[in-house]
C-alpha atoms as a PDB file:
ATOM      1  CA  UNK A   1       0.000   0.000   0.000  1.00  0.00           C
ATOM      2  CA  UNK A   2       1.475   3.381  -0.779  1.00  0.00           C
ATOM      3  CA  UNK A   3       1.770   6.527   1.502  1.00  0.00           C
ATOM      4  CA  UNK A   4      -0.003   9.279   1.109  1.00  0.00           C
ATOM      5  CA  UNK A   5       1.888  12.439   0.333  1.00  0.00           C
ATOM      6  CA  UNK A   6       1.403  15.366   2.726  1.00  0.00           C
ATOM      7  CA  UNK A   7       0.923  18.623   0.756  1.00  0.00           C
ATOM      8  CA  UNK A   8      -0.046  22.082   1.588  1.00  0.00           C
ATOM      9  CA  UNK A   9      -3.822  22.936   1.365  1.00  0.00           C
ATOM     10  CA  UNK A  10      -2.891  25.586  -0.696  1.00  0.00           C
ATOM     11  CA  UNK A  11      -0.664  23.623  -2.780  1.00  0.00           C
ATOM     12  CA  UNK A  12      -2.703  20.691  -2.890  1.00  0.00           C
ATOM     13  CA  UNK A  13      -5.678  23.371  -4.275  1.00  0.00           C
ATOM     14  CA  UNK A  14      -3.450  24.445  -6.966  1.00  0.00           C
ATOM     15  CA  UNK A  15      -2.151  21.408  -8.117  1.00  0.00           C
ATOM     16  CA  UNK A  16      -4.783  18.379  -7.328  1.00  0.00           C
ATOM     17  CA  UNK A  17      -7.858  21.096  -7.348  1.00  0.00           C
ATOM     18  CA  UNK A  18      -7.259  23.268  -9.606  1.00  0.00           C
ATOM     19  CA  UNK A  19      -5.093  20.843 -12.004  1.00  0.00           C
ATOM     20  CA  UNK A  20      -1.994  22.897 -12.620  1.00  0.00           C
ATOM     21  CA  UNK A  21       1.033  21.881 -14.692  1.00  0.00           C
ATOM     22  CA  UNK A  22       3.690  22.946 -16.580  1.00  0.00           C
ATOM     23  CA  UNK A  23       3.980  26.430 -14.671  1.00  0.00           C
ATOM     24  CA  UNK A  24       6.606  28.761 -13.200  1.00  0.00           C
ATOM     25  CA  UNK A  25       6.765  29.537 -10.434  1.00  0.00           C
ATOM     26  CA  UNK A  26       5.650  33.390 -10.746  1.00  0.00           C
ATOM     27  CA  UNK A  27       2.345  31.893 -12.593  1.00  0.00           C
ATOM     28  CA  UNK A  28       1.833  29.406  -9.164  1.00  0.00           C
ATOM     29  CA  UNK A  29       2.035  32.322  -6.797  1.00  0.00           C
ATOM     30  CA  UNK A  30       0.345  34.995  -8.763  1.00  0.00           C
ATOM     31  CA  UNK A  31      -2.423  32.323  -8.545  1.00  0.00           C
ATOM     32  CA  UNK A  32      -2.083  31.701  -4.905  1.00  0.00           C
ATOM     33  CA  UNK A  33      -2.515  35.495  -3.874  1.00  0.00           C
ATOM     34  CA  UNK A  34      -5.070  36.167  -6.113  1.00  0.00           C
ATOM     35  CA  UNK A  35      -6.906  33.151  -4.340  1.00  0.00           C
ATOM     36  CA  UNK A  36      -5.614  33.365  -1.032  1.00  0.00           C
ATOM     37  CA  UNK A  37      -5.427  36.751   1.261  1.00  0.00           C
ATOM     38  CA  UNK A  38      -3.395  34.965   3.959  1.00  0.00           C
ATOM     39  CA  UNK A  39      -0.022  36.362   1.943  1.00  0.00           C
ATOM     40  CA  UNK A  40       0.666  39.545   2.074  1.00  0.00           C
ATOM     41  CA  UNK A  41       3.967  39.946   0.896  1.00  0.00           C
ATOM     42  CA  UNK A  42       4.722  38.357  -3.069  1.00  0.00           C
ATOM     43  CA  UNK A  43       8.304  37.746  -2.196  1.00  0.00           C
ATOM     44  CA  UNK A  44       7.340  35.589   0.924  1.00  0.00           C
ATOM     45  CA  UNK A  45       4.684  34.150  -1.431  1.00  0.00           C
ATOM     46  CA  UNK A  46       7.143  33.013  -3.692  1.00  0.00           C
ATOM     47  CA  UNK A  47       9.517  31.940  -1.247  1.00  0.00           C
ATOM     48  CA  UNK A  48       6.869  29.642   0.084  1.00  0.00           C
ATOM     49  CA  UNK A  49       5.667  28.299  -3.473  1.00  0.00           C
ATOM     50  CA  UNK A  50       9.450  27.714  -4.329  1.00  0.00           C
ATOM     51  CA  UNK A  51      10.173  25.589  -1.429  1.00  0.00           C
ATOM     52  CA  UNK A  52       7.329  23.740  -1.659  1.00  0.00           C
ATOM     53  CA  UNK A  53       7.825  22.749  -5.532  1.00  0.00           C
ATOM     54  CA  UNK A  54      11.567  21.602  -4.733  1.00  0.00           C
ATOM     55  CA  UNK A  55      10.152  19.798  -2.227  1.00  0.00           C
ATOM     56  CA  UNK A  56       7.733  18.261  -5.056  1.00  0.00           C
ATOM     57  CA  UNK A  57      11.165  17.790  -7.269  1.00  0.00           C
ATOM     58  CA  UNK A  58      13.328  16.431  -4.616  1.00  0.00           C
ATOM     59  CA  UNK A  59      10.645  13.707  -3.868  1.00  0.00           C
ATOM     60  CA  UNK A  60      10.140  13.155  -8.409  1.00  0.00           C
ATOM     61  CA  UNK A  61       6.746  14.064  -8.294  1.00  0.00           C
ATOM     62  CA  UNK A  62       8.026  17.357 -10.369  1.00  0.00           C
ATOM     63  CA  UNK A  63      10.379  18.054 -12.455  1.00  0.00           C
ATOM     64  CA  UNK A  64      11.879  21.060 -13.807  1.00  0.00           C
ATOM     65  CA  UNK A  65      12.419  21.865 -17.908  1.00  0.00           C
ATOM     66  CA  UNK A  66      15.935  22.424 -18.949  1.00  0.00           C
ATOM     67  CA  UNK A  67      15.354  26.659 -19.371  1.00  0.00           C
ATOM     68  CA  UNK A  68      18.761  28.077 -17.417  1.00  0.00           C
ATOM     69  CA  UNK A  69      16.619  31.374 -16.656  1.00  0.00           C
ATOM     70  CA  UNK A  70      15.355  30.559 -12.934  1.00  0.00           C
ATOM     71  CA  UNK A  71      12.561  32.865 -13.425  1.00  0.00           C
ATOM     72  CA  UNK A  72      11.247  31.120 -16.846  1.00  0.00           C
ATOM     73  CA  UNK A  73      12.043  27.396 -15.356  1.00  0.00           C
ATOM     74  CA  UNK A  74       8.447  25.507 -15.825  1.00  0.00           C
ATOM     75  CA  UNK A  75       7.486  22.813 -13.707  1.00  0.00           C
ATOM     76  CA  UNK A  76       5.912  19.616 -14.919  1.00  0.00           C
ATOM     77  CA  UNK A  77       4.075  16.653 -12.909  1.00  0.00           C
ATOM     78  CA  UNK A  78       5.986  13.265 -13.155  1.00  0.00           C
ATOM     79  CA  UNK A  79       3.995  10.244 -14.008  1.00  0.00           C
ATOM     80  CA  UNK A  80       4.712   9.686 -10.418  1.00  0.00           C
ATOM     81  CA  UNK A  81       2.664  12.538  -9.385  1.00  0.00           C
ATOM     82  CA  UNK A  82       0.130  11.501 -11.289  1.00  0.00           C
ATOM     83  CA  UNK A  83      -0.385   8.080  -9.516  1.00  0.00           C
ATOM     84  CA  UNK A  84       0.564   9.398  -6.163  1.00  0.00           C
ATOM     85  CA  UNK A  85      -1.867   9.574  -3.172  1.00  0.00           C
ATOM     86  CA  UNK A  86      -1.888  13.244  -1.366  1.00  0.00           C
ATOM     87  CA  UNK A  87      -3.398  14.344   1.602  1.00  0.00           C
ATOM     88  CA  UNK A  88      -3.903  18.227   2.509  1.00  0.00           C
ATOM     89  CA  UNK A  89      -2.095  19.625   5.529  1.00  0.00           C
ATOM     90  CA  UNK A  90      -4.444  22.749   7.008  1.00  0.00           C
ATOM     91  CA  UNK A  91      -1.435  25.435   7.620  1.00  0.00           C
ATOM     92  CA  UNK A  92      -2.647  27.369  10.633  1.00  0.00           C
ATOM     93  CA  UNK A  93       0.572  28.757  11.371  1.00  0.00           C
ATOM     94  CA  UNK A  94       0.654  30.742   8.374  1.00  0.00           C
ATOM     95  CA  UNK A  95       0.616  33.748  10.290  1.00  0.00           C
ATOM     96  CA  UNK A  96       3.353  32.518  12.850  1.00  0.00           C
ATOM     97  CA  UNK A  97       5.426  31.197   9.974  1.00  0.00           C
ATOM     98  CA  UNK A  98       6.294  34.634   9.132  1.00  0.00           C
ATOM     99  CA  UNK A  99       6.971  36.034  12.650  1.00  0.00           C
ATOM    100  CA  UNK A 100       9.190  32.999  13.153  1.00  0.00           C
ATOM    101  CA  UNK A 101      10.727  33.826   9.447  1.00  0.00           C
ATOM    102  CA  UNK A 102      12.732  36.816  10.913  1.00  0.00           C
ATOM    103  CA  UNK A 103      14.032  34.149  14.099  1.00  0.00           C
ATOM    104  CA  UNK A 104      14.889  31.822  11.410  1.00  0.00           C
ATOM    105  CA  UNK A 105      16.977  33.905   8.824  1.00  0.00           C
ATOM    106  CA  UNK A 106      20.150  34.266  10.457  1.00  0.00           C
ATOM    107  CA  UNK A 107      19.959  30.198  11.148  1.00  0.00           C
ATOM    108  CA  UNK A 108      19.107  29.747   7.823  1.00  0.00           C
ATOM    109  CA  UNK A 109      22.326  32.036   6.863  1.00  0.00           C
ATOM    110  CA  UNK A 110      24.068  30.081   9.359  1.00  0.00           C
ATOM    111  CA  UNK A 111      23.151  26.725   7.543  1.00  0.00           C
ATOM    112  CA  UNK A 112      23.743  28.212   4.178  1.00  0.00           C
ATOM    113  CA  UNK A 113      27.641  28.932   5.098  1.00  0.00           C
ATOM    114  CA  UNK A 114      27.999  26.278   6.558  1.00  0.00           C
ATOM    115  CA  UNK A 115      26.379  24.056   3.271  1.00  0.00           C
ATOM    116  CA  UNK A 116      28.959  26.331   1.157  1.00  0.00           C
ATOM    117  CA  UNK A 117      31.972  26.052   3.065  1.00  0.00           C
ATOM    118  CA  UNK A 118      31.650  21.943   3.544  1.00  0.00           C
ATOM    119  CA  UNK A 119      30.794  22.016  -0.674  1.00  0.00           C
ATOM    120  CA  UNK A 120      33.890  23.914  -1.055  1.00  0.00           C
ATOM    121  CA  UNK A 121      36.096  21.251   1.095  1.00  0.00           C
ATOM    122  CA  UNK A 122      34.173  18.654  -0.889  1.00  0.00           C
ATOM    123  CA  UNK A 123      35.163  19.917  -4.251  1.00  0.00           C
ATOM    124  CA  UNK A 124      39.082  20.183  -3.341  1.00  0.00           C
ATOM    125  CA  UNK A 125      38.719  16.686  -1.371  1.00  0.00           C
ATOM    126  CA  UNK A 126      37.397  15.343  -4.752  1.00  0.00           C
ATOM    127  CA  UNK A 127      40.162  16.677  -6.293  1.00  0.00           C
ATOM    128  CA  UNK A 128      42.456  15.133  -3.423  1.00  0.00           C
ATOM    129  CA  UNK A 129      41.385  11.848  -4.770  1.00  0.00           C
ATOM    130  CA  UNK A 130      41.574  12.250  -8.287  1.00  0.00           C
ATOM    131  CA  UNK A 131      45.073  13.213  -7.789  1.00  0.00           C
ATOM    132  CA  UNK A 132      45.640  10.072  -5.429  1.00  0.00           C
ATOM    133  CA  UNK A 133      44.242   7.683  -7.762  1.00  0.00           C
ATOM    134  CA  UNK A 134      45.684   9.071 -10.665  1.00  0.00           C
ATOM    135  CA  UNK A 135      49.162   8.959  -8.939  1.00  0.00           C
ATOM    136  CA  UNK A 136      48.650   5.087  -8.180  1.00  0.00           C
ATOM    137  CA  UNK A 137      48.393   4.735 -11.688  1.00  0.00           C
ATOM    138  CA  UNK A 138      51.152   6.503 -12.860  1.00  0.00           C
ATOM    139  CA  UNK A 139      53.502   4.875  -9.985  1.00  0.00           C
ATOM    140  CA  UNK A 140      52.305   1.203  -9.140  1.00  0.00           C
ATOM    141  CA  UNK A 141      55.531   0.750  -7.023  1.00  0.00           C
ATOM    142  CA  UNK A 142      54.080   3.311  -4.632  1.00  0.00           C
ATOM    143  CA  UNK A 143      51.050   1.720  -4.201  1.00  0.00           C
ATOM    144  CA  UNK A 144      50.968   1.481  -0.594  1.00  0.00           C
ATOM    145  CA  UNK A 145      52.261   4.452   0.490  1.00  0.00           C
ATOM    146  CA  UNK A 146      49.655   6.286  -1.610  1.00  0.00           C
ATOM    147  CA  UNK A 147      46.717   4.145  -1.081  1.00  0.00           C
ATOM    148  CA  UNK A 148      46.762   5.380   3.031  1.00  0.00           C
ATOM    149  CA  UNK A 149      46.323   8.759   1.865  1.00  0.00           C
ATOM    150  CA  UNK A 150      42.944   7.490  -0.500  1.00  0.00           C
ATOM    151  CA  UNK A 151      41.884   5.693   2.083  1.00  0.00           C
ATOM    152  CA  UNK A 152      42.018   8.555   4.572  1.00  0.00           C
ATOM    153  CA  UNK A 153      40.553  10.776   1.963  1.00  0.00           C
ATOM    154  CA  UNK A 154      38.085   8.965   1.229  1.00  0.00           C
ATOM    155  CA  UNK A 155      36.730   8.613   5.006  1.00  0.00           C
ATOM    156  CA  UNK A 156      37.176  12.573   5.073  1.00  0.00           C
ATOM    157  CA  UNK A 157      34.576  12.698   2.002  1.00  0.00           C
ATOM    158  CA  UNK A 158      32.210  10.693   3.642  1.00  0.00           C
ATOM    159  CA  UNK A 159      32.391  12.743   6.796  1.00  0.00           C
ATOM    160  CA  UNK A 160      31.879  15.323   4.902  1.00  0.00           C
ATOM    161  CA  UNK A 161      29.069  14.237   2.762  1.00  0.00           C
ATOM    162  CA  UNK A 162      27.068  13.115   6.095  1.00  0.00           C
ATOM    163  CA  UNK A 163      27.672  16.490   7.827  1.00  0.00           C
ATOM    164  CA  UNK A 164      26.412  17.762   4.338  1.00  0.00           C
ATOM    165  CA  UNK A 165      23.441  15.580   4.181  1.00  0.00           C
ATOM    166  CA  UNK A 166      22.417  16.605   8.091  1.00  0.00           C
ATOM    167  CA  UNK A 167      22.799  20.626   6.956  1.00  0.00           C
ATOM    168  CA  UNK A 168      20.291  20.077   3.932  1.00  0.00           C
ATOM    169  CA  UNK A 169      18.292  17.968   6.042  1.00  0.00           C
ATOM    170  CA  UNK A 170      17.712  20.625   8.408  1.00  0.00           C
ATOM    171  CA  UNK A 171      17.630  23.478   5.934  1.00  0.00           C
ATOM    172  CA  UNK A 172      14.538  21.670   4.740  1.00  0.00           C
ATOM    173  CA  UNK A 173      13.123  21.410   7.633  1.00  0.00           C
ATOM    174  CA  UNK A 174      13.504  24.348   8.800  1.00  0.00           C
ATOM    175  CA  UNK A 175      11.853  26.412   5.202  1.00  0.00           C
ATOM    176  CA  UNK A 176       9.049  23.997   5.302  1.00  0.00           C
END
């Protein structure tokens, strides 16, 4: 038996309800405050339609068109989100969500360094590697003294992945 998918009542409105597809995300919140008084700010409108269609992509049930402009981007339901099972969430902290926005934006800016600076270790660590294996190639007599270094690389990576994985975890939780 599958799970149903917990979405947004307004979310589920516009896209179970009212059917929409291949939209940006402008179109999906000029929608949602011409339907929907509760926003009173477009940017915070769009902040909260954004998040909730990458949640939609990160889970497949949307996915985005190849268009490099972020603002002309269209989204698209999978076949998956067309065989999916969603239930509406009721969002009565709408109101606190913003009062608790202006609490959360320096953790949020906290997160997002942190996010950057680990993907910035990653992409030199990768590199790390690269080089390692590349020198075990090139010198098979060194094998062992080289492969302690991949090995101790590659643990460092995976640290670093997981710490990365825990950061996005709770970035997501927290813009939810």
């Amino acid at each position: 038996m599958t799970k149903a998918i917990k979405l947004n009542e307004d979310i589920y409105h516009l896209l179970v309800e009212k059917n929409f597809n291949h939209f940006t995300i402008t179109a999906l919140r000029n929608t949602l405050l011409a339907l929907n008084d509760t926003y009173k700010d477009p940017d915070e409108a769009r902040r909260f339609v954004y998040r909730q269609v990458m949640r939609l992509v990160d889970k497949g049930l949307l996915v985005r068109d190849e268009n490099p402009s972020p603002k002309r981007a269209q989204y698209s339901k999978t076949p998956l989100f067309k065989t999916s099972i969603f239930t509406r969430v009721t969002n009565d902290s709408i109101v606190s969500l913003s009062q608790s926005q202006v609490i959360d934006k320096s953790f949020n800016n906290e997160l997002h360094d942190a996010i950057k600076t680990y993907e910035s270790e990653m992409v030199v660590l990768v590199s790390e590697l690269e080089e390692y294996k590349r020198l075990i190639e090139a010198n098979p007599s060194c094998y062992d003294a080289i492969v302690v270094f991949l090995d101790k690389g590659q643990a460092r990576l995976l640290s670093i992945k997981g710490k990365l994985a825990a950061l996005n975890n709770i970035q997501q939780s927290v813009v939810e």
